[in-house]
N, C-alpha and C. Protein backbone atom coordinates (compact mmCIF):
# COMPACT_ATOMS: atom_id res chain seq x y z
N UNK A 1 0.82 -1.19 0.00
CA UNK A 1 0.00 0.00 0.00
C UNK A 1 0.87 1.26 0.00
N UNK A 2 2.02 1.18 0.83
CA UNK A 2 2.55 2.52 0.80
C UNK A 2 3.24 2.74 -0.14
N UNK A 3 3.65 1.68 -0.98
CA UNK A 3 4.41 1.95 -2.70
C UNK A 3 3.94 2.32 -3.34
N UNK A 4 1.85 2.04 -3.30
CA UNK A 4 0.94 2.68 -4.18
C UNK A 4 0.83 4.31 -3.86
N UNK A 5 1.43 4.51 -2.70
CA UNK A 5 0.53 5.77 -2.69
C UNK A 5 1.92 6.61 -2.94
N UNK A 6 3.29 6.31 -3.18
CA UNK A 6 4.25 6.56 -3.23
C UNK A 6 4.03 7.27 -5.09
N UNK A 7 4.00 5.68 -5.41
CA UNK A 7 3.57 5.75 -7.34
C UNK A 7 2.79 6.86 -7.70
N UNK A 8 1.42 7.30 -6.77
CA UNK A 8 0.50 7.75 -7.05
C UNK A 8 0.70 9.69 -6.75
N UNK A 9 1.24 10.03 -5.94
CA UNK A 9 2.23 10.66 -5.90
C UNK A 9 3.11 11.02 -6.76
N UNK A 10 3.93 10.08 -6.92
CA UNK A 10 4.79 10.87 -8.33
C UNK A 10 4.17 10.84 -9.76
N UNK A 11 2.81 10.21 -9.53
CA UNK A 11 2.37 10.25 -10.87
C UNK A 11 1.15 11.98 -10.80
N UNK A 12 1.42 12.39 -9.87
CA UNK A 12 0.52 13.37 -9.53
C UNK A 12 1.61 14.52 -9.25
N UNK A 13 2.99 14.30 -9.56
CA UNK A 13 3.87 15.55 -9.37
C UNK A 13 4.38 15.62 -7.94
N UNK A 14 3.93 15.20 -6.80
CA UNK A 14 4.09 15.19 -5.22
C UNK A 14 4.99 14.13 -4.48
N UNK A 15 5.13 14.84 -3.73
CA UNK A 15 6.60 13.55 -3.18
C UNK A 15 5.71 13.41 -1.62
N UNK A 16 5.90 12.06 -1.54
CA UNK A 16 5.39 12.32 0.00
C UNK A 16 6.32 12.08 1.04
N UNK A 17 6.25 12.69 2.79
CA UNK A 17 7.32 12.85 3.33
C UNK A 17 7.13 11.66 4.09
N UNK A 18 8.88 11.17 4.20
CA UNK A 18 8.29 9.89 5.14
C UNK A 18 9.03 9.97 6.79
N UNK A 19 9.86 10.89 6.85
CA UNK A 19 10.43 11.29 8.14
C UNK A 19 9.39 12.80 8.66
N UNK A 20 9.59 13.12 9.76
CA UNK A 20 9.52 14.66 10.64
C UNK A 20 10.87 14.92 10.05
N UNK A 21 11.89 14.80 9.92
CA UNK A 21 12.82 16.09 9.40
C UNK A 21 12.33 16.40 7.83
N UNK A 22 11.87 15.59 6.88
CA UNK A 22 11.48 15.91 5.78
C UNK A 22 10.20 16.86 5.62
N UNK A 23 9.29 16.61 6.53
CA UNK A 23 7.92 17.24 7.03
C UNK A 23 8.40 18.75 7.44
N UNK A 24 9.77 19.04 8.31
CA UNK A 24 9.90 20.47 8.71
C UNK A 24 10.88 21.03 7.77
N UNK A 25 11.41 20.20 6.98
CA UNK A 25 12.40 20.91 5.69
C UNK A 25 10.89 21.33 4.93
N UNK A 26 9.69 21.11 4.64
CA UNK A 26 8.95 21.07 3.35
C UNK A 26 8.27 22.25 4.42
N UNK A 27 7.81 22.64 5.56
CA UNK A 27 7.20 23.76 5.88
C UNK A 27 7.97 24.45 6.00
N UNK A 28 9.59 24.88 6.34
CA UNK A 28 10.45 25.86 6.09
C UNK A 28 10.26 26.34 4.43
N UNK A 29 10.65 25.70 4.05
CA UNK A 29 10.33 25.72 2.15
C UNK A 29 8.98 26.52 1.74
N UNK A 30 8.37 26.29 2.20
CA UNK A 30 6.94 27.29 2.74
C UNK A 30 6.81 28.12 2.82
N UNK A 31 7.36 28.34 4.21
CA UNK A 31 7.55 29.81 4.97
C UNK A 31 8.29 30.42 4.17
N UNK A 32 9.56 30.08 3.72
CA UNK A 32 10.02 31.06 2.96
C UNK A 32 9.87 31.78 1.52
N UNK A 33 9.04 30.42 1.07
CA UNK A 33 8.16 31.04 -0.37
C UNK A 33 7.10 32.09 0.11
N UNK A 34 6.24 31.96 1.10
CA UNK A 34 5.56 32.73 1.50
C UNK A 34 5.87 34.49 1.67
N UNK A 35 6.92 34.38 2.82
CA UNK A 35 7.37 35.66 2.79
C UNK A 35 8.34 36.16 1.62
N UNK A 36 8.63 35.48 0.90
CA UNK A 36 9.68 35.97 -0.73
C UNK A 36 8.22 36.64 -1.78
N UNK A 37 7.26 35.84 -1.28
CA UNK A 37 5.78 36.26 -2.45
C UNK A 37 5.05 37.27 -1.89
N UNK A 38 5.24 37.24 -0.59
CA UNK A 38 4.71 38.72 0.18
C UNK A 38 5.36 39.97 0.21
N UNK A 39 6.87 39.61 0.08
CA UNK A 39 7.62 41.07 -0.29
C UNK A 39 8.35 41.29 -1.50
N UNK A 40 7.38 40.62 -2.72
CA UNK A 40 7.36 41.20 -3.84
C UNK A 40 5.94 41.57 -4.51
N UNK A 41 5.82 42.63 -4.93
CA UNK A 41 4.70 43.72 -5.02
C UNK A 41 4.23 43.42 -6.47
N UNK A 42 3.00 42.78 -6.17
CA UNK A 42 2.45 42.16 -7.08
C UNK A 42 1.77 42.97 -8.52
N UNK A 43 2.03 43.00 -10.05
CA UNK A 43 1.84 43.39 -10.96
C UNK A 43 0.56 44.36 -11.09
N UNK A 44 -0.71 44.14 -10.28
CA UNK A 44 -1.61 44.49 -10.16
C UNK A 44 -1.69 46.15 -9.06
N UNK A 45 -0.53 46.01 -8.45
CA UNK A 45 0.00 46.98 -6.91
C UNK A 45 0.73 47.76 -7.83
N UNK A 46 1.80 47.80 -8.91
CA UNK A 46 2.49 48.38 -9.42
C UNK A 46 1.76 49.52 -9.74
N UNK A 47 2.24 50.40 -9.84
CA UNK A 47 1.75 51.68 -10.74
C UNK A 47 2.65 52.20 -11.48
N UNK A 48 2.22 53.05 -12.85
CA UNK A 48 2.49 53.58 -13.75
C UNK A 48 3.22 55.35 -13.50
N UNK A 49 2.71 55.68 -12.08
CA UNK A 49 3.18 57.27 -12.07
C UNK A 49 1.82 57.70 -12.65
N UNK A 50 2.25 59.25 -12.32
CA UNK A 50 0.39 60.16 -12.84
C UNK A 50 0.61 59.52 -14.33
N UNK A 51 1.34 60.21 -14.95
CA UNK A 51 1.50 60.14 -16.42
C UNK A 51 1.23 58.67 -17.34
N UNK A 52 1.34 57.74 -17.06
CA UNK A 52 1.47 56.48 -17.28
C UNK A 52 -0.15 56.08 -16.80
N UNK A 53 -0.71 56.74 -15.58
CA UNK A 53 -1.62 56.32 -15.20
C UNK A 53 -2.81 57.12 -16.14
N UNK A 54 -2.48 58.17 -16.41
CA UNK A 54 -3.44 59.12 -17.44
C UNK A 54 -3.44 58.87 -18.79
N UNK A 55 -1.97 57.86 -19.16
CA UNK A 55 -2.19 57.77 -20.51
C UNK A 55 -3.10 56.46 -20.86
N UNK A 56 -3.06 55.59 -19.46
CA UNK A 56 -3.64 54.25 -19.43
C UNK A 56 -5.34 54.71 -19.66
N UNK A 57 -5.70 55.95 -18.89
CA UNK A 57 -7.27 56.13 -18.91
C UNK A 57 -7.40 57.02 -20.18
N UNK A 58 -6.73 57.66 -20.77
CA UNK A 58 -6.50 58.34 -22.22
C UNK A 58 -6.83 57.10 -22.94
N UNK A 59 -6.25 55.96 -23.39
CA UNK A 59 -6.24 54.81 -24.04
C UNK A 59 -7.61 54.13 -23.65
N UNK A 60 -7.88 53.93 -22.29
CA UNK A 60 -9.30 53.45 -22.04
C UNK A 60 -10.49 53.98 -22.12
N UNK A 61 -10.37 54.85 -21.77
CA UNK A 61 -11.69 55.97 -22.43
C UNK A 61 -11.89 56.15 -23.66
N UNK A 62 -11.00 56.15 -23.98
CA UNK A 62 -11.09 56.10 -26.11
C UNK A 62 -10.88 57.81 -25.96
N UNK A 63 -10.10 58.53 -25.70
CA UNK A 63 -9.97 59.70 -26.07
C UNK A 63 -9.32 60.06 -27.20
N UNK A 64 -8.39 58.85 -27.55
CA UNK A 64 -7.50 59.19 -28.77
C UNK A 64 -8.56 58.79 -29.78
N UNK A 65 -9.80 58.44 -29.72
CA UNK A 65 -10.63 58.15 -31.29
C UNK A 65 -11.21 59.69 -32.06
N UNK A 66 -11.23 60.68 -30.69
CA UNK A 66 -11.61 61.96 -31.45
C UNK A 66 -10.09 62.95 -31.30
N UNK A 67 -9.39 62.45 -30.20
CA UNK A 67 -8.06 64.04 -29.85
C UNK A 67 -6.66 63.21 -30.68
N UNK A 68 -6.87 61.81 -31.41
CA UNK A 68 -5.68 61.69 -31.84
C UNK A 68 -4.47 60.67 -30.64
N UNK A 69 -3.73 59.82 -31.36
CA UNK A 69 -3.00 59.07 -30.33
C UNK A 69 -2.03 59.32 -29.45
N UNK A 70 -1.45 60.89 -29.85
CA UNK A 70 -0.55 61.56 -29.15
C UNK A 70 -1.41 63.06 -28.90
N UNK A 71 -3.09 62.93 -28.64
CA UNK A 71 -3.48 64.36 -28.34
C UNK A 71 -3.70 65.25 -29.44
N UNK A 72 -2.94 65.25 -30.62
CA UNK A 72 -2.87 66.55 -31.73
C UNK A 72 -3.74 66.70 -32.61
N UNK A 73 -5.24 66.09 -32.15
CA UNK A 73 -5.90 66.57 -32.93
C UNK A 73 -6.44 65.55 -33.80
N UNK A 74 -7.96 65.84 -34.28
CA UNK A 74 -8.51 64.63 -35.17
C UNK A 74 -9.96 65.38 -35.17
N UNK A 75 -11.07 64.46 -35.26
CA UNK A 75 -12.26 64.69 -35.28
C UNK A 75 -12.05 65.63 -33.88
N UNK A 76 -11.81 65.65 -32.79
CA UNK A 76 -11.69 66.58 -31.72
C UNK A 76 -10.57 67.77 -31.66
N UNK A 77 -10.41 68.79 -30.76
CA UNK A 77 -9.30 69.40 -30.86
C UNK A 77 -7.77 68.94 -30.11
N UNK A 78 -7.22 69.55 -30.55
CA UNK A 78 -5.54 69.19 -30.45
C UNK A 78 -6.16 69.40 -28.38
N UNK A 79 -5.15 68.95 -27.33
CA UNK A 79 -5.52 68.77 -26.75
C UNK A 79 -3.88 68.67 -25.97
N UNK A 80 -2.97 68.57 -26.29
CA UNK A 80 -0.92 68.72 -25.84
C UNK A 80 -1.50 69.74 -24.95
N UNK A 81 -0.69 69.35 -23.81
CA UNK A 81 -0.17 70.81 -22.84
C UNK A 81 -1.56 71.23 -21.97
N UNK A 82 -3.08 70.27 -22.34
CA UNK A 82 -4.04 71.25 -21.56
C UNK A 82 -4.00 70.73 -20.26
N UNK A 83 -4.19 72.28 -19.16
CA UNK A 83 -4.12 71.96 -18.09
C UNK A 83 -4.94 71.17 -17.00
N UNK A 84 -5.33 71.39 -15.84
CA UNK A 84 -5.95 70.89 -15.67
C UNK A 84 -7.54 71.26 -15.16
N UNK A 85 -7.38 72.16 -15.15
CA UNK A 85 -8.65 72.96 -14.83
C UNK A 85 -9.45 72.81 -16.63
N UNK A 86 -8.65 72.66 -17.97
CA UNK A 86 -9.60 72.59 -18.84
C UNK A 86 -9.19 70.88 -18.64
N UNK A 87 -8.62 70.27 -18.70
CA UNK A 87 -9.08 69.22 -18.88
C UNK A 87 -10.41 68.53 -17.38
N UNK A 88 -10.61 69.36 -16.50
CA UNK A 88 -11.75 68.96 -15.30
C UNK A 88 -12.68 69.24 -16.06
N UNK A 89 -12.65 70.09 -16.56
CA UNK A 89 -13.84 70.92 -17.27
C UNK A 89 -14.29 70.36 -18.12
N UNK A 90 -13.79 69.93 -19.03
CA UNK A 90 -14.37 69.21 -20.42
C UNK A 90 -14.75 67.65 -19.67
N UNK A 91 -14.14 67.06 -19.29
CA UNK A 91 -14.43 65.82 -18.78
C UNK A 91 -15.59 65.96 -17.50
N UNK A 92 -15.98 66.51 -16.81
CA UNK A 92 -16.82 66.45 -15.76
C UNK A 92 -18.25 67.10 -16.51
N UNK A 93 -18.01 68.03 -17.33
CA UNK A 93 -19.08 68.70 -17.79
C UNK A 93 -19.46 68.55 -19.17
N UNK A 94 -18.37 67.81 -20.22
CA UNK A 94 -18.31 67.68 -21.21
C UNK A 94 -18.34 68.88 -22.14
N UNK A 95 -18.32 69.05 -23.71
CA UNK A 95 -18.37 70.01 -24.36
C UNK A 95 -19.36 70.01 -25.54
N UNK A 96 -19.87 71.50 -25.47
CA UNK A 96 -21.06 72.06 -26.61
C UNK A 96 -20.96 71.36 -28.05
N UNK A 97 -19.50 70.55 -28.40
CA UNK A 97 -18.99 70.32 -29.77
C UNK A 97 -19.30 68.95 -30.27
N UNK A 98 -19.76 68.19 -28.89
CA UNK A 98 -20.33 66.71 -28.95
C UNK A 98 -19.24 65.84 -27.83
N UNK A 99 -18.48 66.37 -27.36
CA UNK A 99 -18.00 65.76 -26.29
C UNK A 99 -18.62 65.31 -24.89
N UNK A 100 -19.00 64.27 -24.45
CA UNK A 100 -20.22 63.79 -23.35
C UNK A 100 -19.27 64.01 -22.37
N UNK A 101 -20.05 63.86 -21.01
CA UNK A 101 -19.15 64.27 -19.81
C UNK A 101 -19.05 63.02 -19.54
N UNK A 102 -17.76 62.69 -18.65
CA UNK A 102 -17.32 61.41 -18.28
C UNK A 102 -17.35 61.56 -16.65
N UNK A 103 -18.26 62.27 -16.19
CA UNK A 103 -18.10 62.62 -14.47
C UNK A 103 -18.62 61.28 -13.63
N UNK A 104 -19.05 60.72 -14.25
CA UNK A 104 -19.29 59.00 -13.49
C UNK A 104 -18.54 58.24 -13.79
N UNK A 105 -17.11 58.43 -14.70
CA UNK A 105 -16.56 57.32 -14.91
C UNK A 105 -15.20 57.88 -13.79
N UNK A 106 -14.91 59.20 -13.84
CA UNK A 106 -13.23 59.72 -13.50
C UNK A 106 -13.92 60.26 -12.08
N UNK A 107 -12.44 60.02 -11.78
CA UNK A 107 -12.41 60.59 -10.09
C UNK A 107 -11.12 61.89 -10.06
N UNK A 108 -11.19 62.71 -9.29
CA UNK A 108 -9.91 63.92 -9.27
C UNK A 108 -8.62 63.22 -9.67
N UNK A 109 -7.90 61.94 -8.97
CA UNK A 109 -6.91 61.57 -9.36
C UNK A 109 -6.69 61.26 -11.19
N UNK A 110 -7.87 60.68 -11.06
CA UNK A 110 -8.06 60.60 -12.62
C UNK A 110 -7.86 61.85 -13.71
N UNK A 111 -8.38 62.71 -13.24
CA UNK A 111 -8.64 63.94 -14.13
C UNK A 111 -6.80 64.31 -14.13
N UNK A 112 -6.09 64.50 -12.97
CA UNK A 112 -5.06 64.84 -12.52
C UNK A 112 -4.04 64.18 -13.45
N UNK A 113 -3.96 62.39 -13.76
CA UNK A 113 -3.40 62.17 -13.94
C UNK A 113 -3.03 62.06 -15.36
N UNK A 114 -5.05 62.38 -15.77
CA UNK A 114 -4.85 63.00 -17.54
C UNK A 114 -4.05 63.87 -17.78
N UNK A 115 -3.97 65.24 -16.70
CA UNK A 115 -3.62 66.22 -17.50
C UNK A 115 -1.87 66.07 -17.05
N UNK A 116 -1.73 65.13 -16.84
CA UNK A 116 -0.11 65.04 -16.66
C UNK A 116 0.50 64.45 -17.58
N UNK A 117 -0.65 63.34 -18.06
CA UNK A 117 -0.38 62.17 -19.70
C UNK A 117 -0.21 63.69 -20.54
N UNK A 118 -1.35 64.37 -20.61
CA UNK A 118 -1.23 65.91 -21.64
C UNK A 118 0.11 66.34 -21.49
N UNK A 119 0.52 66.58 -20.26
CA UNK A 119 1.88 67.58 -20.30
C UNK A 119 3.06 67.16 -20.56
N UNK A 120 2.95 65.28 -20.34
CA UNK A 120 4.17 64.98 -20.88
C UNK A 120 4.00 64.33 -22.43
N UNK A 121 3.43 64.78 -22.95
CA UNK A 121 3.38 64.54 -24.73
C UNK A 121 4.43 65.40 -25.24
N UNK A 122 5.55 64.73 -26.05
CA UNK A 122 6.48 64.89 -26.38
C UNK A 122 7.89 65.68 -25.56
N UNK A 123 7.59 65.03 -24.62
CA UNK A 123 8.57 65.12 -23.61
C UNK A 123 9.47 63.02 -23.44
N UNK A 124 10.88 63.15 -22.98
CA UNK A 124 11.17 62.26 -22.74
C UNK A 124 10.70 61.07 -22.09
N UNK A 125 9.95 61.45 -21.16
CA UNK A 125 9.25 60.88 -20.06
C UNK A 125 7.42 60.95 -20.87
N UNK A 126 7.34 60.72 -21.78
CA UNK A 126 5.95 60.57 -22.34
C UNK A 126 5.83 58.90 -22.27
N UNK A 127 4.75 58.51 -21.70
CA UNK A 127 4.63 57.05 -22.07
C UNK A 127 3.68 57.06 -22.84
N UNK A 128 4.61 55.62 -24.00
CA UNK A 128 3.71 55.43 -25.40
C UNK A 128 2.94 53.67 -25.49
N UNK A 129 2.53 53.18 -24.33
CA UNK A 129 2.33 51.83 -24.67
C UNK A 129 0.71 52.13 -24.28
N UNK A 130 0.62 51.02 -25.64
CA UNK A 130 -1.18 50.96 -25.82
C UNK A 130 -1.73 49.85 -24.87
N UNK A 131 -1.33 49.42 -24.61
CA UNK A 131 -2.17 47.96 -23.84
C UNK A 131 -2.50 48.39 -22.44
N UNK A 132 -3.49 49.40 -22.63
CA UNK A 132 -3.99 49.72 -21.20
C UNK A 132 -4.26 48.59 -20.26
N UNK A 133 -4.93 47.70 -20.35
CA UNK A 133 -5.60 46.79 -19.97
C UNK A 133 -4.16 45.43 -18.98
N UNK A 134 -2.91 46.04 -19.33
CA UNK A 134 -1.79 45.27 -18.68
C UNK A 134 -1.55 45.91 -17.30
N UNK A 135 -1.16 45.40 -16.59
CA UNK A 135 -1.00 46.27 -15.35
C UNK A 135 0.17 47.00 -15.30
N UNK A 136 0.90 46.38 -15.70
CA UNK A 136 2.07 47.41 -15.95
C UNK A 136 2.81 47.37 -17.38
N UNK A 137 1.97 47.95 -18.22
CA UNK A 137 2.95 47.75 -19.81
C UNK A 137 4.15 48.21 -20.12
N UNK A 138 4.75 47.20 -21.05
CA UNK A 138 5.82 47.67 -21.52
C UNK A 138 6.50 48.67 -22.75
N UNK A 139 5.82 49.12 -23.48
CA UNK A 139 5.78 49.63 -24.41
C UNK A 139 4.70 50.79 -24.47
């Protein structure tokens, strides 16, 4: 019986322990995966910075389908450099030109961190990766 459950075991990937010193080597092994996975900051915890974080809700909102993929303009107006009092403004209240207000979707940080994606367009520090939807993209 205990060869079967030995077999059955390695046919299942698992080793089973047959001493107490093997039993407290495999919960040390544990513990220390545990705390190595607890003090590394999981992909989802990461953040992007304002800018990274505004270009992520720029990309998710679909703002680039009317202001263009870098802001400059398209069916909407050019939009580089606006601050943040017009970018609260247009987004909370929307605009006369067909722009809807987005005041149930954005929160202040949000608005904040648009108009920081705005200010760093064509600056070094502009982030250009489309895959909003990654938690932390690379590109």
């Amino acid at each position: 019986m205990h060869k079967l459950l030995h077999t059955m075991a390695a046919l299942a990937g698992l080793a089973l322990l047959n001493t107490p010193a093997q039993a407290d080597d495999t919960h040390a092994v544990v513990a220390r995966t545990a705390a190595a996975a607890a003090a590394t900051p999981s992909p989802a915890s990461a953040t992007l910075g304002p800018a990274g974080e505004g270009r992520r809700l720029y990309l998710k909102l679909n703002c680039y389908s009317c202001h263009g993929m870098a802001a400059g303009g398209g069916m909407g107006p050019r939009i580089v450099r606006a601050g943040y009092g017009d970018v609260s403004e247009a987004l909370l209240q929307g605009e006369s030109e067909g722009m809807r207000s987005y005041k149930a979707y954005v929160t202040a940080t949000d608005i904040s961190n648009i108009a920081a994606y705005l200010g760093s367009i064509g600056t070094v520090s502009e982030p250009k990766f489309r895959d909003w939807w990654v938690a932390v993209p690379t590109k």
